[in-house]
C-alpha atoms as a PDB file:
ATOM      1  CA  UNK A   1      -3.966 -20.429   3.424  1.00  0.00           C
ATOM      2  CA  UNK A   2      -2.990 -23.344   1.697  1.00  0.00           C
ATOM      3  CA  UNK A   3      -3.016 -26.679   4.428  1.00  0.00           C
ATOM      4  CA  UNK A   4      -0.151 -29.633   4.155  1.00  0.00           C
ATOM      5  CA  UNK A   5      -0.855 -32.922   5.140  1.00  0.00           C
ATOM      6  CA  UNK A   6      -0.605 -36.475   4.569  1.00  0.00           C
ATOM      7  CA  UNK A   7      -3.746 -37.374   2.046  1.00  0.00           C
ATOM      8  CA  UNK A   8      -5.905 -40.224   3.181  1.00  0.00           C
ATOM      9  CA  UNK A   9      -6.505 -42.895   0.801  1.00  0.00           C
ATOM     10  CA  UNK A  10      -8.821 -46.077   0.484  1.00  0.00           C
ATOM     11  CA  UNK A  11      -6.790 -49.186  -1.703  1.00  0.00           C
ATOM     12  CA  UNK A  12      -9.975 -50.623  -3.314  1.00  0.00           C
ATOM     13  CA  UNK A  13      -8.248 -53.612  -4.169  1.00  0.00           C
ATOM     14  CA  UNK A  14      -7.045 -54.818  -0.845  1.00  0.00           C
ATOM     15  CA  UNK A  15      -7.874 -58.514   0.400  1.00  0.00           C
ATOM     16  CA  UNK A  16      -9.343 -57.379   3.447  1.00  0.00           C
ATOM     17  CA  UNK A  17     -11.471 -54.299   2.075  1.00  0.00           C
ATOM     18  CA  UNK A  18     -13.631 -53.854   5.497  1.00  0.00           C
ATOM     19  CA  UNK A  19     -10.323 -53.808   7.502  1.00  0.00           C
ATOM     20  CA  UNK A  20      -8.706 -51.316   4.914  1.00  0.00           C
ATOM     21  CA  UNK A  21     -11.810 -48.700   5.086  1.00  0.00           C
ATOM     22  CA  UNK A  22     -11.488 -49.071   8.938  1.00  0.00           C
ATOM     23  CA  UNK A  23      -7.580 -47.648   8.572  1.00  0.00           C
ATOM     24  CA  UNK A  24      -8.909 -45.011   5.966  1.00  0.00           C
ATOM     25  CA  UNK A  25     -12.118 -43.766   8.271  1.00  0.00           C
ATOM     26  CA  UNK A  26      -9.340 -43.317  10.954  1.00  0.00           C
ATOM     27  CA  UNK A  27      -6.993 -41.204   8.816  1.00  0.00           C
ATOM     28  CA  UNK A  28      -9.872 -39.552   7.565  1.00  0.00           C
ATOM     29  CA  UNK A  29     -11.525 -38.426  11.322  1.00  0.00           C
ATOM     30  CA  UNK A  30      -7.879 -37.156  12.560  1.00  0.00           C
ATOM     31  CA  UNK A  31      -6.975 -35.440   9.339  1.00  0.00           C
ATOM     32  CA  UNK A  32     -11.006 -33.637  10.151  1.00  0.00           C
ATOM     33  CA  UNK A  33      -9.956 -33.183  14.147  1.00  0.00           C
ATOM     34  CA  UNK A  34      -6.784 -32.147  12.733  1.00  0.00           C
ATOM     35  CA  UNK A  35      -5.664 -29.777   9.796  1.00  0.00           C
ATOM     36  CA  UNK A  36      -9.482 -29.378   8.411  1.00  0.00           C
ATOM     37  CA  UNK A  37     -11.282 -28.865  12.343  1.00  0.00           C
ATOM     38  CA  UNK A  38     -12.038 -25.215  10.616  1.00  0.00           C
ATOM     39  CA  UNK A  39     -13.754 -26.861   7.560  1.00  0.00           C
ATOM     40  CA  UNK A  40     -17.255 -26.718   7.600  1.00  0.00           C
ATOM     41  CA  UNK A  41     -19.066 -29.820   6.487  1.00  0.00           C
ATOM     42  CA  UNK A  42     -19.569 -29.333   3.024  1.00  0.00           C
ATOM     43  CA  UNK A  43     -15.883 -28.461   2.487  1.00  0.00           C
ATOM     44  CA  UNK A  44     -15.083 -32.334   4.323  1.00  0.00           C
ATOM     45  CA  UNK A  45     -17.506 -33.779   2.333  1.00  0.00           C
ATOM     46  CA  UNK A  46     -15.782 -32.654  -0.620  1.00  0.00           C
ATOM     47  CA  UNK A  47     -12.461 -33.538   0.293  1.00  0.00           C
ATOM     48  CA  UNK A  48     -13.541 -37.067   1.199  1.00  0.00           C
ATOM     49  CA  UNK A  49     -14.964 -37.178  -2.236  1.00  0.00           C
ATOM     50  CA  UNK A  50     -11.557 -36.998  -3.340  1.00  0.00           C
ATOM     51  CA  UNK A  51     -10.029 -39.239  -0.571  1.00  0.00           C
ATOM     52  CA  UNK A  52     -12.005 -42.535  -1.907  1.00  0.00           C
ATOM     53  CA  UNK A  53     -10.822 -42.568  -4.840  1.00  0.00           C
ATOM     54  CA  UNK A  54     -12.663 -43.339  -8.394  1.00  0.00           C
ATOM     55  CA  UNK A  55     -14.354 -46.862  -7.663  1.00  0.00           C
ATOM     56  CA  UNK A  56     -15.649 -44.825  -4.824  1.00  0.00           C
ATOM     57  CA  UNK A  57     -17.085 -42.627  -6.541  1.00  0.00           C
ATOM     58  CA  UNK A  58     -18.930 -44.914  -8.498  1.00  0.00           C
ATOM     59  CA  UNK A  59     -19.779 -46.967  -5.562  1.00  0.00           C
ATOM     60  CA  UNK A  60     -21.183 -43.173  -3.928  1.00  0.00           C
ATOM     61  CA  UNK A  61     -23.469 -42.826  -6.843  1.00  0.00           C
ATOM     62  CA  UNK A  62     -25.697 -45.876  -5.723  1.00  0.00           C
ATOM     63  CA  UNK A  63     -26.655 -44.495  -2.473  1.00  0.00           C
ATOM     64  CA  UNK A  64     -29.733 -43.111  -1.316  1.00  0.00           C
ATOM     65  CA  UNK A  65     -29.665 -40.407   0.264  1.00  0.00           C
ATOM     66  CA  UNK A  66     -31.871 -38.187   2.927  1.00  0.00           C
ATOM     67  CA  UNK A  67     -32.084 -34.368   3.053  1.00  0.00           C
ATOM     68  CA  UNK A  68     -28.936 -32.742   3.594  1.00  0.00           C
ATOM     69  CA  UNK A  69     -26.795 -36.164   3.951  1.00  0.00           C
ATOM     70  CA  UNK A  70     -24.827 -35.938   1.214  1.00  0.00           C
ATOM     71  CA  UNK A  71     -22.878 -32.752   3.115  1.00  0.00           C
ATOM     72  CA  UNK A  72     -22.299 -34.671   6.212  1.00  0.00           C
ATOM     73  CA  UNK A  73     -18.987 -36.611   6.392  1.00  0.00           C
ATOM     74  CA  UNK A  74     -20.317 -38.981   9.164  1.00  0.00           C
ATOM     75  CA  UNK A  75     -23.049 -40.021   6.839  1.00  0.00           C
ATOM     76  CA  UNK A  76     -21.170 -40.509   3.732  1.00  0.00           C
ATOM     77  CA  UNK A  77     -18.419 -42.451   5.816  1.00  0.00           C
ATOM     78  CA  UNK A  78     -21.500 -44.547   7.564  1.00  0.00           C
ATOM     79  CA  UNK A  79     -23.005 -45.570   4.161  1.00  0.00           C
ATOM     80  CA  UNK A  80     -19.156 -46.661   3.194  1.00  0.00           C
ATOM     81  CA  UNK A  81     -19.259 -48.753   5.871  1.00  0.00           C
ATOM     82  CA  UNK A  82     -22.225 -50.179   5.237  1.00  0.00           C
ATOM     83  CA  UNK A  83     -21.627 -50.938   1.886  1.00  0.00           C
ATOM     84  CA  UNK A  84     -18.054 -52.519   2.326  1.00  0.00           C
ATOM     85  CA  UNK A  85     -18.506 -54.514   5.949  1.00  0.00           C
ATOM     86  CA  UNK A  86     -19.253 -58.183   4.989  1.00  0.00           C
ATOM     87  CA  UNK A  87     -22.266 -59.744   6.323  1.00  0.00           C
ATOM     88  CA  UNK A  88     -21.633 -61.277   9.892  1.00  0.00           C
ATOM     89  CA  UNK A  89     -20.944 -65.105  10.161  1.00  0.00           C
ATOM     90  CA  UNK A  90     -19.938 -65.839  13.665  1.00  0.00           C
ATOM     91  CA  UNK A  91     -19.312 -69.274  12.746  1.00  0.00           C
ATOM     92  CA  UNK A  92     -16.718 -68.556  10.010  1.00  0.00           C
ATOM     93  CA  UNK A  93     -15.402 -66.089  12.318  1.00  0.00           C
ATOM     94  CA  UNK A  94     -14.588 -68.011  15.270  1.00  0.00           C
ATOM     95  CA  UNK A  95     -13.246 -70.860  12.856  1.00  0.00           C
ATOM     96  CA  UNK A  96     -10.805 -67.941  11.426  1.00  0.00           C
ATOM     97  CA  UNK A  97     -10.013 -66.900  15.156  1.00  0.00           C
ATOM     98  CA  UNK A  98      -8.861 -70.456  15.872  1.00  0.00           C
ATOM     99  CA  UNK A  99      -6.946 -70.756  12.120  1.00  0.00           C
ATOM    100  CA  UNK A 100      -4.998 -67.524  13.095  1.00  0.00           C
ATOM    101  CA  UNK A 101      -1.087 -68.184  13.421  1.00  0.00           C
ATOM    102  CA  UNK A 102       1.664 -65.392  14.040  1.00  0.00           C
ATOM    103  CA  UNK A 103       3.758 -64.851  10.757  1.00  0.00           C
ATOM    104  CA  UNK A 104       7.400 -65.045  10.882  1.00  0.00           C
ATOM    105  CA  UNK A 105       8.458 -61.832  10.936  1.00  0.00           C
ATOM    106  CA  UNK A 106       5.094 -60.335  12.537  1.00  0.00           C
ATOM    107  CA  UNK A 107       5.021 -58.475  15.826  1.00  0.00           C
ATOM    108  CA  UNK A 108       3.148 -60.034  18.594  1.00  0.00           C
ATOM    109  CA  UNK A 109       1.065 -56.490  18.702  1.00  0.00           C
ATOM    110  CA  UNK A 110       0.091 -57.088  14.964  1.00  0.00           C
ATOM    111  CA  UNK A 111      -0.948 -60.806  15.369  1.00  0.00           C
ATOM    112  CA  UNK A 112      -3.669 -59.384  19.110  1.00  0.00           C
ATOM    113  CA  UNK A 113      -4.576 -56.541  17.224  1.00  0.00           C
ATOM    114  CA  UNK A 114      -6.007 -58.858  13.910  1.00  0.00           C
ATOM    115  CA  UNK A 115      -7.255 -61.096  16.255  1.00  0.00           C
ATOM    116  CA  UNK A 116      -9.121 -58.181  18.205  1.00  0.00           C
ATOM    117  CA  UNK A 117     -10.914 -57.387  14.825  1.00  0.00           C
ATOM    118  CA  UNK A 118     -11.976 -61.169  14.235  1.00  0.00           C
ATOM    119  CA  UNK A 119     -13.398 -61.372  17.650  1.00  0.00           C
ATOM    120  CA  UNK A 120     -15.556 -58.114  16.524  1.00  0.00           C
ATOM    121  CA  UNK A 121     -17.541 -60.374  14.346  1.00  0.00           C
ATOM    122  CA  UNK A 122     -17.264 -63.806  16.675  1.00  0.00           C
ATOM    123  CA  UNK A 123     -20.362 -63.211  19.521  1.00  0.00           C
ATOM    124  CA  UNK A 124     -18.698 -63.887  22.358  1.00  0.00           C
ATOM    125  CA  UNK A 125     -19.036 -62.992  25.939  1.00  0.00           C
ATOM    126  CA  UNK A 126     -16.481 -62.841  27.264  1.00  0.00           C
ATOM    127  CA  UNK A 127     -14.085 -61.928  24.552  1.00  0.00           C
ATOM    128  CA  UNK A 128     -10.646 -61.260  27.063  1.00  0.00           C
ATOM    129  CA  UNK A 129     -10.496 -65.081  28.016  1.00  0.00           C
ATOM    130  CA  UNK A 130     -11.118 -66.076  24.198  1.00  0.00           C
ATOM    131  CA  UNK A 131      -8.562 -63.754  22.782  1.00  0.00           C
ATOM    132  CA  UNK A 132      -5.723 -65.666  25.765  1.00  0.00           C
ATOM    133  CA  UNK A 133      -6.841 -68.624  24.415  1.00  0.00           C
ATOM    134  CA  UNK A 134      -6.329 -67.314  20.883  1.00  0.00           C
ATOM    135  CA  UNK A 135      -3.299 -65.734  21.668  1.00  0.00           C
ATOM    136  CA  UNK A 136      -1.704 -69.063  23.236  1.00  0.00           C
ATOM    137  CA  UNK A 137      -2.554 -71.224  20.374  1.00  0.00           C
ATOM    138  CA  UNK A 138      -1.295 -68.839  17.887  1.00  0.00           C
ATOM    139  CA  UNK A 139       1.584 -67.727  19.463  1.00  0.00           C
ATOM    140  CA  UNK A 140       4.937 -68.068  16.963  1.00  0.00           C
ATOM    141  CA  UNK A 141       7.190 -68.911  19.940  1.00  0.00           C
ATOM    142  CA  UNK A 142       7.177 -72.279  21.901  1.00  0.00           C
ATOM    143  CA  UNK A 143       8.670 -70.287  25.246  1.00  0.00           C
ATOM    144  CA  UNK A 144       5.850 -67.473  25.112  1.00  0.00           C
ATOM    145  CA  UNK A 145       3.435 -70.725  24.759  1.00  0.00           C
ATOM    146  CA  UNK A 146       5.200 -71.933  27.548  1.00  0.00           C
ATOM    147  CA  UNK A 147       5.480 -69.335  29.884  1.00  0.00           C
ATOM    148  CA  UNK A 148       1.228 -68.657  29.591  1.00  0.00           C
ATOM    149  CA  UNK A 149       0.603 -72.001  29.888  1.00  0.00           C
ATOM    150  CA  UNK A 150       2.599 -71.870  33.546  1.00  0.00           C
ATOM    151  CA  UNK A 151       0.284 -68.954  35.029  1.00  0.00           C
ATOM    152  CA  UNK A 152      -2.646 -71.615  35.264  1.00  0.00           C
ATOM    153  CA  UNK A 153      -5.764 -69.561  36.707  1.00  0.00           C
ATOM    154  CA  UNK A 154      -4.344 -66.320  37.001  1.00  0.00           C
ATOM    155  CA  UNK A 155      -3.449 -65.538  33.629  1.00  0.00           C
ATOM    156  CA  UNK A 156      -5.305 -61.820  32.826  1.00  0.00           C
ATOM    157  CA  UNK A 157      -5.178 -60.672  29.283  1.00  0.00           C
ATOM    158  CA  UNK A 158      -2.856 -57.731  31.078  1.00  0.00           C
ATOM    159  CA  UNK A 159      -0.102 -60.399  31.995  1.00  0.00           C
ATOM    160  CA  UNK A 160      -0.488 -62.319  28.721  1.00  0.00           C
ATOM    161  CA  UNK A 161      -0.053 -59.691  26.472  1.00  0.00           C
ATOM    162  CA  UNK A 162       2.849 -58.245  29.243  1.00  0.00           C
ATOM    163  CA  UNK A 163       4.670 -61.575  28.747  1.00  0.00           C
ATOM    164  CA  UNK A 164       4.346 -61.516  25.177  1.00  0.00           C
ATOM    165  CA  UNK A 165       5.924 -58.042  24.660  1.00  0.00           C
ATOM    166  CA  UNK A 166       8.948 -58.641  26.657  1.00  0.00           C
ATOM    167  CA  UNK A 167      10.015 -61.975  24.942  1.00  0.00           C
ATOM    168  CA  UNK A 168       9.814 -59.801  22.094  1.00  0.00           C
ATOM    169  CA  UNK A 169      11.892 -57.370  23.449  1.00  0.00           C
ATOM    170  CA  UNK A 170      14.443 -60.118  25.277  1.00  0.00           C
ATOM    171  CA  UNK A 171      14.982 -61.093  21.310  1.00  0.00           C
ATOM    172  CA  UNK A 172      15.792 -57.620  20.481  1.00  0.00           C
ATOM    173  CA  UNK A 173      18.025 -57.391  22.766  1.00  0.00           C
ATOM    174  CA  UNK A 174      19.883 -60.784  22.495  1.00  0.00           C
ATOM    175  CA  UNK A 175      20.264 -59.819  18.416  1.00  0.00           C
ATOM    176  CA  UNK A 176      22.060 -57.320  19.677  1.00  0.00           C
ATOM    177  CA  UNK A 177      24.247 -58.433  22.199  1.00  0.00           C
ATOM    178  CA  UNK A 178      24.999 -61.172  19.938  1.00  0.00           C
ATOM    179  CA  UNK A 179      25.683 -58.764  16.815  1.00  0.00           C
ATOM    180  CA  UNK A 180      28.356 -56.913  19.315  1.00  0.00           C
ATOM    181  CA  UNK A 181      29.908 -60.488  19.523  1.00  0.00           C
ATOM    182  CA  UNK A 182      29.877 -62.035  16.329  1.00  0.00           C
ATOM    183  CA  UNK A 183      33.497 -62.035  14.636  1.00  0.00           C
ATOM    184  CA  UNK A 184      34.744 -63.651  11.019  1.00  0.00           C
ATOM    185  CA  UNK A 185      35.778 -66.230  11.073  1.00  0.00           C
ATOM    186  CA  UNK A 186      39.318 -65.251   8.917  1.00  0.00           C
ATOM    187  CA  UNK A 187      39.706 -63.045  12.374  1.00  0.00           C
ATOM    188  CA  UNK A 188      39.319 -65.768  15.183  1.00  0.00           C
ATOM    189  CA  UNK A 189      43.109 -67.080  15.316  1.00  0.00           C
ATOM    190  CA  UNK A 190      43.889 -63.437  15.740  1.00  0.00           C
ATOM    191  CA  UNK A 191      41.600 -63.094  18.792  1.00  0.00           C
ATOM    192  CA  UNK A 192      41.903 -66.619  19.781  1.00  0.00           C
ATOM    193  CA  UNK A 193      45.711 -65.597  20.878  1.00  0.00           C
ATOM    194  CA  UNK A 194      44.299 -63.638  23.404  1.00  0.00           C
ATOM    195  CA  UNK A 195      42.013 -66.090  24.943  1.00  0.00           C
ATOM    196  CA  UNK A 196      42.440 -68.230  27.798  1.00  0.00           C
ATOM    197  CA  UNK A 197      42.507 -71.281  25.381  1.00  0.00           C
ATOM    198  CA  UNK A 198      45.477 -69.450  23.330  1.00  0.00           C
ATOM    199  CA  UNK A 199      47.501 -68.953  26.330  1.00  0.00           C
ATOM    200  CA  UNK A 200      46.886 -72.383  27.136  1.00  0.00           C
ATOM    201  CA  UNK A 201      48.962 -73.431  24.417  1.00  0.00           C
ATOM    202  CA  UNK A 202      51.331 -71.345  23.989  1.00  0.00           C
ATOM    203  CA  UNK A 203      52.378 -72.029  27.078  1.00  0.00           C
ATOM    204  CA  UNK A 204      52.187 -75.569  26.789  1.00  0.00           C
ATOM    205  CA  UNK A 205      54.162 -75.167  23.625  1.00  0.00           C
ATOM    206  CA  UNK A 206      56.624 -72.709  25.303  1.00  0.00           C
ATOM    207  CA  UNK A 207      57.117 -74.487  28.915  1.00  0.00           C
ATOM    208  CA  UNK A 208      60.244 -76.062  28.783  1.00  0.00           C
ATOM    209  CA  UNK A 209      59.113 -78.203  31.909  1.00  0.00           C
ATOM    210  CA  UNK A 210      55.912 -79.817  29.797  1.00  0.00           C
ATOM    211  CA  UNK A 211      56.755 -83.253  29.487  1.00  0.00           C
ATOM    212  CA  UNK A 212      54.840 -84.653  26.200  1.00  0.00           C
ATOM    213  CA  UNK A 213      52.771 -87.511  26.090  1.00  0.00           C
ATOM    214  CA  UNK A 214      53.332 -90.790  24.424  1.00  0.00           C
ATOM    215  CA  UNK A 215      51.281 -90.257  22.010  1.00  0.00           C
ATOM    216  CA  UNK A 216      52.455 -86.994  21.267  1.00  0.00           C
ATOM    217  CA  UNK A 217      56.064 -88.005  20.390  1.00  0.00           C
ATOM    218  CA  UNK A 218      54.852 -90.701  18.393  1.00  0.00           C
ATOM    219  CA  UNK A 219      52.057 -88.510  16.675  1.00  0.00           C
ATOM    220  CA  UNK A 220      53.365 -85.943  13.567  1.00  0.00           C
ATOM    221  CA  UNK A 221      51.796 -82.829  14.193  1.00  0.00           C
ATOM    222  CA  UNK A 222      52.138 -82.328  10.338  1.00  0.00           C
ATOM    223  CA  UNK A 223      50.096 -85.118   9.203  1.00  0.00           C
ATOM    224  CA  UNK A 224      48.804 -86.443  12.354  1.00  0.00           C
ATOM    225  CA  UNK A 225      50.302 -90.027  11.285  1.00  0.00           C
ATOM    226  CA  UNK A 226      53.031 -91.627  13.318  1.00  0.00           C
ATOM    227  CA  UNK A 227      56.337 -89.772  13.676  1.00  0.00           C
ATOM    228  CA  UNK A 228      58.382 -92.631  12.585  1.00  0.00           C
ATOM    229  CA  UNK A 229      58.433 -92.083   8.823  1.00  0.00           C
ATOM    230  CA  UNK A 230      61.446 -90.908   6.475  1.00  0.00           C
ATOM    231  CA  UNK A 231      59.777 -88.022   5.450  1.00  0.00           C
ATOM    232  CA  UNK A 232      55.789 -86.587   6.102  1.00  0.00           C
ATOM    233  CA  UNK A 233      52.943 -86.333   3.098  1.00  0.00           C
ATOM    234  CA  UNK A 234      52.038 -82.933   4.152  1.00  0.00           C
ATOM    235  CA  UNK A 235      55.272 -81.097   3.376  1.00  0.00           C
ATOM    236  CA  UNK A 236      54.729 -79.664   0.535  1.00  0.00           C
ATOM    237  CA  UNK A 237      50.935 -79.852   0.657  1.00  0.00           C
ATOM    238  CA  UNK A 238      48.531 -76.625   1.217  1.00  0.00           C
ATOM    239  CA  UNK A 239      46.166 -76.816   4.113  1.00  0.00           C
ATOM    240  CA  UNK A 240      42.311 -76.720   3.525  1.00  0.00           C
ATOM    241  CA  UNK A 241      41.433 -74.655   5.848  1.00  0.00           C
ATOM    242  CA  UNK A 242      44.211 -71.697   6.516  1.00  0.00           C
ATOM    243  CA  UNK A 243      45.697 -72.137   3.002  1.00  0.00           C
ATOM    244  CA  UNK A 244      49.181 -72.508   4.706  1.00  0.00           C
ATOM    245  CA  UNK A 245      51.877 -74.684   3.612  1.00  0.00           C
ATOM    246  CA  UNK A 246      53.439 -78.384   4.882  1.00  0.00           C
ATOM    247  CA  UNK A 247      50.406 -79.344   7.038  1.00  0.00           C
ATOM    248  CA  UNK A 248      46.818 -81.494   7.044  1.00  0.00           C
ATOM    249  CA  UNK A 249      43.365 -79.450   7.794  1.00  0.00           C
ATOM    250  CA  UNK A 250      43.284 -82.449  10.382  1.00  0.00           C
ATOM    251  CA  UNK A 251      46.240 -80.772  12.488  1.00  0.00           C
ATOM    252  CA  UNK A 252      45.638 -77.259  12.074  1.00  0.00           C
ATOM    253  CA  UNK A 253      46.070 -75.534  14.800  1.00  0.00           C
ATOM    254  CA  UNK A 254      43.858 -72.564  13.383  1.00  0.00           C
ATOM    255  CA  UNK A 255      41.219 -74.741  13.103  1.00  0.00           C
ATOM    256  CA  UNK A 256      41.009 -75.868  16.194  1.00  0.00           C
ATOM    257  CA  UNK A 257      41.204 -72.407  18.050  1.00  0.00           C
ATOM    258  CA  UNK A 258      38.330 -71.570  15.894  1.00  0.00           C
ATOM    259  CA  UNK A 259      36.376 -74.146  16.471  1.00  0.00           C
ATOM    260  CA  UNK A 260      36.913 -73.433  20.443  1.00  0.00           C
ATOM    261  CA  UNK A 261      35.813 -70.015  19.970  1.00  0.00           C
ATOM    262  CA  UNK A 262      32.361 -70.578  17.926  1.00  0.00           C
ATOM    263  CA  UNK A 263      31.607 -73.331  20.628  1.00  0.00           C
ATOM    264  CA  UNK A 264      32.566 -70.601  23.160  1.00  0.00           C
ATOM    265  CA  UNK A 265      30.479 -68.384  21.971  1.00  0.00           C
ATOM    266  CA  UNK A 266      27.409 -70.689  21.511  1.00  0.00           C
ATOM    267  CA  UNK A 267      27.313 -71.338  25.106  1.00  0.00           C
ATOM    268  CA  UNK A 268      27.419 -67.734  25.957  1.00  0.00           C
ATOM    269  CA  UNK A 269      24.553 -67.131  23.563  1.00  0.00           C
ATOM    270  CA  UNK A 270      22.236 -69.583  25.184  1.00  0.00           C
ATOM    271  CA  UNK A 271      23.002 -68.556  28.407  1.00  0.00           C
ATOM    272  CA  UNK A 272      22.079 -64.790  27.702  1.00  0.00           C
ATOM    273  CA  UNK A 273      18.903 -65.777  26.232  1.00  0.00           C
ATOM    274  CA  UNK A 274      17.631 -67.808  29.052  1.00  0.00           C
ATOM    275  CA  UNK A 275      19.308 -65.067  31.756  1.00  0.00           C
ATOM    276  CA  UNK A 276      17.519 -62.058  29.869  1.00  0.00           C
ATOM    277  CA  UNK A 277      14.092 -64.117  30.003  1.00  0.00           C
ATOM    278  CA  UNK A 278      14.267 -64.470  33.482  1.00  0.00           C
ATOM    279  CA  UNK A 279      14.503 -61.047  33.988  1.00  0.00           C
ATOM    280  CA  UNK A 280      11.943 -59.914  31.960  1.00  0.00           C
ATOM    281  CA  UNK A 281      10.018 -62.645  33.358  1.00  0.00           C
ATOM    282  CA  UNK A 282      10.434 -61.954  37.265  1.00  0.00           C
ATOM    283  CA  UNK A 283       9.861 -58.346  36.605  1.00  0.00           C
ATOM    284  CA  UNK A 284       6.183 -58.803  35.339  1.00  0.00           C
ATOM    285  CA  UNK A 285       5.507 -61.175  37.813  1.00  0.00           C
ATOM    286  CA  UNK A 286       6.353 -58.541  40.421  1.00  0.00           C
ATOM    287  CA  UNK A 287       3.406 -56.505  41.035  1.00  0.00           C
ATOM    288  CA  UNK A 288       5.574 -53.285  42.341  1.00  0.00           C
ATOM    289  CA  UNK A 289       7.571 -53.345  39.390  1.00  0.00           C
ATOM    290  CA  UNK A 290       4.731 -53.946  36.428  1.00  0.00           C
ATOM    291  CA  UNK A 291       4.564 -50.913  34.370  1.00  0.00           C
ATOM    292  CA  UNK A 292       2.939 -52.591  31.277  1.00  0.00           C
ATOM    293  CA  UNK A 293      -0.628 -51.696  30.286  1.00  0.00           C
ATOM    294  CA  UNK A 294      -3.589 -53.420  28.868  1.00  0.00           C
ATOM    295  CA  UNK A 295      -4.848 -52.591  25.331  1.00  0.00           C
END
């Protein structure tokens, strides 16, 4: 009975080939645990013969090999590894430790889990309190950097990589809280009318009681010049901003409800970033509320 299932496969060419035949040994073992557990060893031997490929076949016809060894898996897959892992320089390897930076765009999971590799090669002995240390240098945002740097002596690697995952998840949030707000800017007079600055207006505008200023009588709300003129430059002119006839971009009303909203909704932005952090924040500082686990 023909088996389906996804075929492992070793990218020769990769950068980082010992890292790469780590990710193909690990599809390999599951796809044996998996689909093939009824495969005797021969049979995985010869699948895996397939699996790495034709410069790995080459590469398998250099080995040496024992009695019986080249129908084990496990040895074939040892003798890859072998062959492939670099030779161990802790030196280089704690200078690449410190080096490491978090890509834009990277998750914070993918930036601890290369670092947990490069520690692999570093010596250390106590590799928790290096990888903090790694993790607060290299750290893409200033706030997580921040936020580590407050917990002083009782920072665990638990609690830092805790505090890590839930800025990243406050961001995903706040993109979407702020997706559900964001409206074109072609739309905001529309909206505008309905906002507590629009009704300001209008019922300045409309409130036969509102007294104008000074200024205002003096002040064309055309051109924004003084009133006192035979007859005002912006009849007859097209407005920048709204395309709408016999007014300046200067005096648009449109424009300035617009404006009011985007500043609006700037402050709102900022303060849903900083109110979502707290939260996250308080909740893994409180001990019966911490769910998060340790790699």
């Amino acid at each position: 009975m023909a088996v389906s299932f996804e075929q492992p496969s070793m990218d020769w060419s990769h950068p980082e080939t010992y890292n790469e035949f780590l990710r193909f040994r690990q599809h390999v073992e599951f796809v044996y645990k998996g689909p093939l557990c009824k495969a005797d060893k021969k049979d995985k031997a010869g699948w895996l013969g397939m699996w790495i490929g034709k410069h790995g076949r080459e590469v398998y016809k250099t080995f040496e090999w024992g009695e019986g060894e080249e129908d084990d898996p496990k040895k074939i897959l040892d003798k890859f590894e072998v062959y492939v892992r670099p030779r161990k320089n802790k030196r280089a390897a704690r200078f690449k430790v410190k080096q490491r930076r978090q890509q834009e765009g990277e998750s914070f999971d993918n930036f601890v889990k290369d670092l947990r590799l490069i520690l692999m090669d570093c010596e250390y002995a106590d590799t928790d309190d290096i990888l903090i240390d790694a993790i607060i240098a290299g750290v893409a945002h200033k706030k997580v950097q921040e936020r580590l740097l407050d917990q002083g002596q009782g920072l665990t690697l638990a609690k830092t990589l805790d505090i890590g995952r839930q800025y990243e998840m406050s961001q995903t949030q706040l993109k979407l809280f702020q997706g559900a707000e964001e409206i074109p800017v072609s739309k905001l007079g529309v909206k505008q009318k309905r906002s507590g600055v629009g009704r300001r207006d209008n019922k300045t505008r409309m409130d036969p009681k509102h007294k104008p200023s000074t200024k205002e009588k003096n002040t064309c709300t055309r051109c924004g010049k003084d009133a006192n003129h035979t007859k005002c430059p912006a009849v007859g002119t097209i407005c920048k901003y709204c395309k709408k006839p016999d007014h300046w971009l200067s005096m648009c009303r449109k424009r300035d409800r617009a404006s009011a909203r985007m500043n609006t909704l700037e402050q709102e932005s900022l303060s849903d970033e900083d109110t979502i952090i707290d939260i996250l924040s308080s909740t893994i500082d409180d001990p019966d509320t911490h769910t998060c686990k340790s790699d």
